[in-house]
N, C-alpha and C. Protein backbone atom coordinates (compact mmCIF):
# COMPACT_ATOMS: atom_id res chain seq x y z
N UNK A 1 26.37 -30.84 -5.92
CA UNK A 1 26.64 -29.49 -6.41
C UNK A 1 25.64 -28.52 -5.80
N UNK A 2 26.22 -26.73 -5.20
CA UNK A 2 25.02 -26.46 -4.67
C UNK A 2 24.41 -25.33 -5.89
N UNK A 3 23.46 -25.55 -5.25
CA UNK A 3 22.28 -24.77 -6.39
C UNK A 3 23.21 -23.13 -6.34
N UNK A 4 23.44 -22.44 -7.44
CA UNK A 4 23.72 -21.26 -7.40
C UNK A 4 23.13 -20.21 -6.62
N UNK A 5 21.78 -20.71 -7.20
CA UNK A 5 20.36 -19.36 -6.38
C UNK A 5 20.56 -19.64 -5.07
N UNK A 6 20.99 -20.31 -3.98
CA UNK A 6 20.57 -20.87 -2.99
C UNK A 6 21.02 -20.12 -2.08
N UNK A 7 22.02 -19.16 -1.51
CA UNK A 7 22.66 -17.92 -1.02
C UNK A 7 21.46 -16.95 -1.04
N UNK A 8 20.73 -16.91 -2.24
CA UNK A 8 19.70 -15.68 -2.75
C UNK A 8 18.62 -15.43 -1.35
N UNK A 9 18.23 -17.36 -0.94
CA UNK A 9 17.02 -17.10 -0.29
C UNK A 9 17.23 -16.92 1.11
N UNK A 10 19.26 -16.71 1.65
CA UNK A 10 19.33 -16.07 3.05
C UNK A 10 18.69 -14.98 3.51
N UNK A 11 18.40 -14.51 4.74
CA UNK A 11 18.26 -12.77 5.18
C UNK A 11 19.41 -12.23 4.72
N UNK A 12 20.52 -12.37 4.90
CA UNK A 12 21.28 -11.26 4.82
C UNK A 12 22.02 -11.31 3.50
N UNK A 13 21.42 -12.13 2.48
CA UNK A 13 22.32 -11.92 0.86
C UNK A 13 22.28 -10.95 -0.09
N UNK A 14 22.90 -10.24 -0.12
CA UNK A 14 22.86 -8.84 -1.35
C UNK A 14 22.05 -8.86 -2.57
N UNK A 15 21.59 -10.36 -2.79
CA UNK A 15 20.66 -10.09 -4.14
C UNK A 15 19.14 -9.86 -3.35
N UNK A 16 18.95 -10.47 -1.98
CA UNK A 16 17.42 -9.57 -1.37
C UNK A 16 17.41 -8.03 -1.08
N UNK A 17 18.57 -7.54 -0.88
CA UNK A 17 18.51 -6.24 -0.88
C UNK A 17 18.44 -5.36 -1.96
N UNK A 18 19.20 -5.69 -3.15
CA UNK A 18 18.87 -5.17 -4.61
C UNK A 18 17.49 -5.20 -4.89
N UNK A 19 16.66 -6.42 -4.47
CA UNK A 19 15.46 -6.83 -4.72
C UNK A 19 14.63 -5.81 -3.72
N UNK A 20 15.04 -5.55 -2.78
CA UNK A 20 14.30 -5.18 -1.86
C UNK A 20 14.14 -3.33 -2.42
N UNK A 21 15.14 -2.98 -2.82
CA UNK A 21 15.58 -1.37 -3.93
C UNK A 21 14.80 -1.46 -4.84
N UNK A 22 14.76 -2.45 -5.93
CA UNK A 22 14.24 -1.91 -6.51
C UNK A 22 12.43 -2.57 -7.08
N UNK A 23 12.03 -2.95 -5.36
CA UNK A 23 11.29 -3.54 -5.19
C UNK A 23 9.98 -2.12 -5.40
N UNK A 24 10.78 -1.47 -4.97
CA UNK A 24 10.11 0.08 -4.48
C UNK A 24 9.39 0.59 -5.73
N UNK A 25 7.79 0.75 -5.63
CA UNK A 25 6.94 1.06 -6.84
C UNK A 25 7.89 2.09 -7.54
N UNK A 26 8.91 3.18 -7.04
CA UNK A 26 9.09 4.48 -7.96
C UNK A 26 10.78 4.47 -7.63
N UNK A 27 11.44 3.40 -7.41
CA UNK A 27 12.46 3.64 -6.80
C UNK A 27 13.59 3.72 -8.35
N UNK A 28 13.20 2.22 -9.28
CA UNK A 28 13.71 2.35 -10.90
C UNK A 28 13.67 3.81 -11.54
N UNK A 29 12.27 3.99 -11.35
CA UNK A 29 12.17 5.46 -12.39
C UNK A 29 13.06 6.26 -11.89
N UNK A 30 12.90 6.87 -10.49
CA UNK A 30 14.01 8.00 -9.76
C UNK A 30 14.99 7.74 -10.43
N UNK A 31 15.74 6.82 -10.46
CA UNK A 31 17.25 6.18 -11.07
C UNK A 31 17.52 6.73 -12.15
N UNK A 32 16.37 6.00 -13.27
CA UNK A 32 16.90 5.66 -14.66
C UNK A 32 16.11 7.60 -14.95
N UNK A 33 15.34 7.99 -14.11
CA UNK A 33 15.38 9.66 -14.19
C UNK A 33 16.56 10.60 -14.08
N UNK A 34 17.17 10.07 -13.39
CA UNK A 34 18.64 11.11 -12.84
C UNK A 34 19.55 10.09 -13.60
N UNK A 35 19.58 9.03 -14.31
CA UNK A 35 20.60 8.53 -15.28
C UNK A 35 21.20 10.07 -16.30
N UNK A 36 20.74 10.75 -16.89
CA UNK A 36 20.84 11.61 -17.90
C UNK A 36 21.82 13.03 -16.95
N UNK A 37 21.12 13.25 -15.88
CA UNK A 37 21.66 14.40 -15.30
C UNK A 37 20.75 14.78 -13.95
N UNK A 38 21.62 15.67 -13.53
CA UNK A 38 21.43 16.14 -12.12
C UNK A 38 19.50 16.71 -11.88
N UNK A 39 18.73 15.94 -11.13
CA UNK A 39 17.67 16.94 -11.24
C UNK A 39 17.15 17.25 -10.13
N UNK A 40 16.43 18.78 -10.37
CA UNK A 40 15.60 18.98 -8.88
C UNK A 40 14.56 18.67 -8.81
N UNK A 41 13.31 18.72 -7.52
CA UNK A 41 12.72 17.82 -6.69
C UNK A 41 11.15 17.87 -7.86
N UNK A 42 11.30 19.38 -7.89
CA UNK A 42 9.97 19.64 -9.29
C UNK A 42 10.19 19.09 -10.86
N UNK A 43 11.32 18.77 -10.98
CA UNK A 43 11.31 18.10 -12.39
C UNK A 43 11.33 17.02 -12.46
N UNK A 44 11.82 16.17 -11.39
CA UNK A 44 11.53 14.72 -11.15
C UNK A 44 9.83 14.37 -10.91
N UNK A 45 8.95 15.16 -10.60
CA UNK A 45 7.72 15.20 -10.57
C UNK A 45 7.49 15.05 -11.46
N UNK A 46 7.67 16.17 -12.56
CA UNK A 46 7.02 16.55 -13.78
C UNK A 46 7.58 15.20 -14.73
N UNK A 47 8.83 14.46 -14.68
CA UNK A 47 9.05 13.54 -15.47
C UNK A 47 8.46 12.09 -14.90
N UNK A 48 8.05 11.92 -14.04
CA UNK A 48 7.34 10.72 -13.53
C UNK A 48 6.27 10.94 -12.59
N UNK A 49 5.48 10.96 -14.00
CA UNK A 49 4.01 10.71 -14.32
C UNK A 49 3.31 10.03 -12.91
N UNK A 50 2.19 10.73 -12.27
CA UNK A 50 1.86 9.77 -11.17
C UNK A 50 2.45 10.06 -9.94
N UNK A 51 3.90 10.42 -9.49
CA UNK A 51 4.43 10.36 -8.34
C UNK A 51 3.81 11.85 -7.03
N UNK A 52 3.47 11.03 -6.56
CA UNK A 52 3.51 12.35 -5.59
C UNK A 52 4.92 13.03 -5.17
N UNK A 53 4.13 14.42 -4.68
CA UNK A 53 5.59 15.01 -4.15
C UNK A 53 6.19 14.07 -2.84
N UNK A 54 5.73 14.25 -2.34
CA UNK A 54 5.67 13.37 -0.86
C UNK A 54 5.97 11.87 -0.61
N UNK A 55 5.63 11.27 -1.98
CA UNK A 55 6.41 9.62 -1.83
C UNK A 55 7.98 10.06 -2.79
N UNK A 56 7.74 11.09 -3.41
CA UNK A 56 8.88 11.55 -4.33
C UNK A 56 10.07 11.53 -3.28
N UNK A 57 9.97 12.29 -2.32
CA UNK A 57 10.53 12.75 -1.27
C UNK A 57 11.07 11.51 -0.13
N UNK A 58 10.15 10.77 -0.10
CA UNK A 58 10.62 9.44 0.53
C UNK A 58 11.02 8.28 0.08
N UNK A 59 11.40 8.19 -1.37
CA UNK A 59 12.16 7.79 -2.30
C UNK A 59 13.34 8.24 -2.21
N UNK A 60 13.39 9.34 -2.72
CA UNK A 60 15.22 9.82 -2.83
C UNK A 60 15.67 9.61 -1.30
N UNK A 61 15.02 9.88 -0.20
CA UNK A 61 15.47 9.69 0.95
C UNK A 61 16.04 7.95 1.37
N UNK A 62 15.02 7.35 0.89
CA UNK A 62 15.55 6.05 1.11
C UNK A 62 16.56 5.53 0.00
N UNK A 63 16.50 6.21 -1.46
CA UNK A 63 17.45 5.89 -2.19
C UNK A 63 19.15 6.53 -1.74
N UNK A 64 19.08 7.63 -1.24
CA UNK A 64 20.39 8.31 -0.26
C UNK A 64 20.61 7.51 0.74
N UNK A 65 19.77 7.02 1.42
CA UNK A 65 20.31 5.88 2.56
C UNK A 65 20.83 4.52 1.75
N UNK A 66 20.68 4.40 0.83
CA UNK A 66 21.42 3.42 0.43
C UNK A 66 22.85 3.77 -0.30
N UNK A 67 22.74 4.85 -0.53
CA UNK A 67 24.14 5.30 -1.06
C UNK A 67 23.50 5.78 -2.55
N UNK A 68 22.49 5.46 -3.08
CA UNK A 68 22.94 5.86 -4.75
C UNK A 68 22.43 6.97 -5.24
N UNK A 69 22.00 7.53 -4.48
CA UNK A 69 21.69 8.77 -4.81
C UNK A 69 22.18 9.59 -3.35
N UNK A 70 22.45 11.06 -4.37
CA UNK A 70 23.13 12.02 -3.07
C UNK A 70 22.17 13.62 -3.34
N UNK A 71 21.96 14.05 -2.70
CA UNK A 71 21.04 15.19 -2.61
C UNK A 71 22.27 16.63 -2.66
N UNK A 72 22.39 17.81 -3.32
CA UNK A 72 23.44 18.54 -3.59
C UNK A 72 22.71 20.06 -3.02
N UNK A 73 22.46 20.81 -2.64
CA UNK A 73 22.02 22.14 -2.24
C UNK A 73 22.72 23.15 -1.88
N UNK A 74 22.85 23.65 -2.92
CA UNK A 74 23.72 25.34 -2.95
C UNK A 74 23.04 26.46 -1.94
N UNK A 75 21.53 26.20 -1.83
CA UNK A 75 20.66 26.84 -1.18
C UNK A 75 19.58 26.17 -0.93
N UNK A 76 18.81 26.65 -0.16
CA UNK A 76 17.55 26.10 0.55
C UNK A 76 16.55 26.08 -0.56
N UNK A 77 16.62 26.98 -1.86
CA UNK A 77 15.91 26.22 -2.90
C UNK A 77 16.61 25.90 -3.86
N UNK A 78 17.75 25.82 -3.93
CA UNK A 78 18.69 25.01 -4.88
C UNK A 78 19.28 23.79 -4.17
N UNK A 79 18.22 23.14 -4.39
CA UNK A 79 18.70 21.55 -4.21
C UNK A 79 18.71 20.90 -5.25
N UNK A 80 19.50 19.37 -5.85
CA UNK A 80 19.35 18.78 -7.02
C UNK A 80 20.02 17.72 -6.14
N UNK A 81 19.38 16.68 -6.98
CA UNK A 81 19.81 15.12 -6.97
C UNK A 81 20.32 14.65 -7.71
N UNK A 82 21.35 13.61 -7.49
CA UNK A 82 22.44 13.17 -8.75
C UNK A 82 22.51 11.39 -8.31
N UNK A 83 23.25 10.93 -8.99
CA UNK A 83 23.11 9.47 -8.58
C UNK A 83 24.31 9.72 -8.22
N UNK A 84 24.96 8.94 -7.51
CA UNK A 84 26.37 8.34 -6.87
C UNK A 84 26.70 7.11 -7.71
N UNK A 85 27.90 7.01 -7.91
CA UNK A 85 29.03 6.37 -8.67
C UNK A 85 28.01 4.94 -8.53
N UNK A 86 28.03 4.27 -7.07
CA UNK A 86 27.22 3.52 -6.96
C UNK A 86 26.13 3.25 -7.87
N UNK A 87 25.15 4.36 -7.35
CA UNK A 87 23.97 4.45 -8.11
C UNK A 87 23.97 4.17 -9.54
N UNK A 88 25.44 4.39 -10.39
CA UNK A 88 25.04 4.80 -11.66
C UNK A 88 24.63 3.19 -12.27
N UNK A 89 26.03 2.19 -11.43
CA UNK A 89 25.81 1.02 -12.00
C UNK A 89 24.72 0.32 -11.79
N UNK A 90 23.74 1.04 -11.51
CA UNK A 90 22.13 0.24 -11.31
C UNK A 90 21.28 0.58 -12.90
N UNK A 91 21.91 1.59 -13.29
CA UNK A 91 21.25 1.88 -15.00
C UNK A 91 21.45 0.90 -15.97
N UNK A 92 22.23 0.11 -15.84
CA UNK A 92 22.43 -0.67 -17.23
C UNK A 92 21.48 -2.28 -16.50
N UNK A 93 21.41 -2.68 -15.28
CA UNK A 93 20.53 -3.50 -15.42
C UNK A 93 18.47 -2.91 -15.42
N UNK A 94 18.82 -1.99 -14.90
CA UNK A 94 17.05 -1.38 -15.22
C UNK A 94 17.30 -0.58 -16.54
N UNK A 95 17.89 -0.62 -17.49
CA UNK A 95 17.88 -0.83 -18.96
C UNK A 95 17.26 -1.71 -19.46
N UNK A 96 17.89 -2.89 -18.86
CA UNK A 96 18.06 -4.64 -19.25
C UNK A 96 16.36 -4.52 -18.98
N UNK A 97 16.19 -4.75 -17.73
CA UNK A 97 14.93 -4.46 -16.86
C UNK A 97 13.43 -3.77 -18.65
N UNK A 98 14.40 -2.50 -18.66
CA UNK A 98 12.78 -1.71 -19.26
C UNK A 98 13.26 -2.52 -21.15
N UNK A 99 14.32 -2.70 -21.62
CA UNK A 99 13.86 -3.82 -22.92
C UNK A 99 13.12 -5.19 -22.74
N UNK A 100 13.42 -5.61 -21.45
CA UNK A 100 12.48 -6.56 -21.21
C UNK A 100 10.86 -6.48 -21.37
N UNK A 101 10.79 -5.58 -20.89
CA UNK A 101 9.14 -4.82 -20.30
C UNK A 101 8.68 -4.31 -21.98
N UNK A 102 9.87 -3.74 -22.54
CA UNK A 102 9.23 -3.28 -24.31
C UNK A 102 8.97 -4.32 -24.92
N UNK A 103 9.46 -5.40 -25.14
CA UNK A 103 9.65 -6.87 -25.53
C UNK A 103 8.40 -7.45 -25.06
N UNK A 104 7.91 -7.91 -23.94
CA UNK A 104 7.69 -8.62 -23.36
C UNK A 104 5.74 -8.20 -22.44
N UNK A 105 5.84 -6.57 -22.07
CA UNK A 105 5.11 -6.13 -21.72
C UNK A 105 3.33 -6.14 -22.20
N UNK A 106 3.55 -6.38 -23.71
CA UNK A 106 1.97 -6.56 -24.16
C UNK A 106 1.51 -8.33 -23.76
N UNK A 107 2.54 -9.32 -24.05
CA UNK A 107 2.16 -10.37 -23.36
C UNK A 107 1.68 -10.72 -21.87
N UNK A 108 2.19 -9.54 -21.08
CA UNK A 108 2.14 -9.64 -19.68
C UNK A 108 0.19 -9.04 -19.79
N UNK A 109 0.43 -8.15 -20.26
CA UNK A 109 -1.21 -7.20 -20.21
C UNK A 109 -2.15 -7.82 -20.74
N UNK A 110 -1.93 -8.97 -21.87
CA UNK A 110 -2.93 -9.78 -22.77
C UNK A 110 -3.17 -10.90 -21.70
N UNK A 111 -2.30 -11.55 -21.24
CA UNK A 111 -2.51 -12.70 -19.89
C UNK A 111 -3.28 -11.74 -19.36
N UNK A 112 -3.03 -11.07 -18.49
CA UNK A 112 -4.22 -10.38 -17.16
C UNK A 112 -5.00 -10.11 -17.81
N UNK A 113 -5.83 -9.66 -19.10
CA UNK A 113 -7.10 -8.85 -19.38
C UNK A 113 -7.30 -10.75 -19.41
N UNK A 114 -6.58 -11.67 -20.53
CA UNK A 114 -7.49 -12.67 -20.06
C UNK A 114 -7.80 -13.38 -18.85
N UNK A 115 -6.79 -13.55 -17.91
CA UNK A 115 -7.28 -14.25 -16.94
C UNK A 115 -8.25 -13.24 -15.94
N UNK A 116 -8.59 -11.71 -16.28
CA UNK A 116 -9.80 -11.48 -15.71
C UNK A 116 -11.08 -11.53 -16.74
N UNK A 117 -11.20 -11.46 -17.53
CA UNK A 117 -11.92 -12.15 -18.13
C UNK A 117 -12.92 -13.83 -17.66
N UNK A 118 -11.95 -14.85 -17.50
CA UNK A 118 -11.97 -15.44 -17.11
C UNK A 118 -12.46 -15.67 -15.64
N UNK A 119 -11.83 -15.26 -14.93
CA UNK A 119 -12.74 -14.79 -13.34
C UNK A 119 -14.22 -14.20 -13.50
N UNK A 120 -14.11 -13.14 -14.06
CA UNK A 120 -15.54 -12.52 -14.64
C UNK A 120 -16.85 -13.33 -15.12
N UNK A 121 -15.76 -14.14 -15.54
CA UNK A 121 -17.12 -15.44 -16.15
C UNK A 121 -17.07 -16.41 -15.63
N UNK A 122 -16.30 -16.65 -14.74
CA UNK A 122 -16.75 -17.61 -13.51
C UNK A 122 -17.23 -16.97 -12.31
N UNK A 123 -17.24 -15.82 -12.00
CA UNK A 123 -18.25 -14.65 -11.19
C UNK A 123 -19.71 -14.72 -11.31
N UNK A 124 -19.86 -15.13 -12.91
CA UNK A 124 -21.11 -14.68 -13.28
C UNK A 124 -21.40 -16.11 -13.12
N UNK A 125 -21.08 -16.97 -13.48
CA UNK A 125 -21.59 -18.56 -13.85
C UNK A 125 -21.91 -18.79 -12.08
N UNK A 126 -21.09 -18.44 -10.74
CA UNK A 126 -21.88 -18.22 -9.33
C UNK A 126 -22.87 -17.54 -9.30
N UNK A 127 -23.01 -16.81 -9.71
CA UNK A 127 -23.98 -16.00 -9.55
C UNK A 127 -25.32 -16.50 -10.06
């Protein structure tokens, strides 16, 4: 019988490229940001915390080259971003994705403070 996953670990299988999307440190947020409605380039800033303008910018660009997002401009400062039909069906698994992370997320942060902890005191015990 063949392993299901086993397609996954080709170059050219569609679940490395999903992976490879939303591999992208800010590529989820953009998404599940424009899930609600159309936004422009300064409010997508202001709603995700951290992003520069400039990786902001090379995000939606690479998210438009993939199709799921489309860039709309009435004018040279009326531009807005929307997801594409495509795009939209990427919200309900980075849903899935962020109840996981609510669920699941303080266990992830309690492992790393301990296992640096742990390093720390085997740092010191070299020392």
């Amino acid at each position: 019988m063949q392993n299901a996953a086993g397609p996954s670990f080709l170059a050219d299988c569609p679940t490395r490229l999903t992976t490879e999307i939303l591999a992208d440190k800010w590529a989820a947020l953009v998404l599940f940001g424009l899930s609600q409605r159309p936004r422009r380039h300064g409010e997508l800033v202001d709603l995700i915390g951290g992003v520069s303008r400039k990786v902001l910018t090379e995000t939606l660009r690479r998210l438009q080259d993939y199709g799921l997002v489309e860039r709309r401009a009435e004018s040279a400062r009326q531009v807005e971003y929307d997801l594409t039909d495509l795009g939209r069906t990427l919200i309900g698994p980075i849903e899935t994705l962020t109840d996981w992370a609510r669920e699941h997320g303080g266990a992830v942060a309690d492992f790393q403070e301990s296992a640096d902890r742990v390093a720390e005191s085997a740092a010191h015990e070299i020392a």
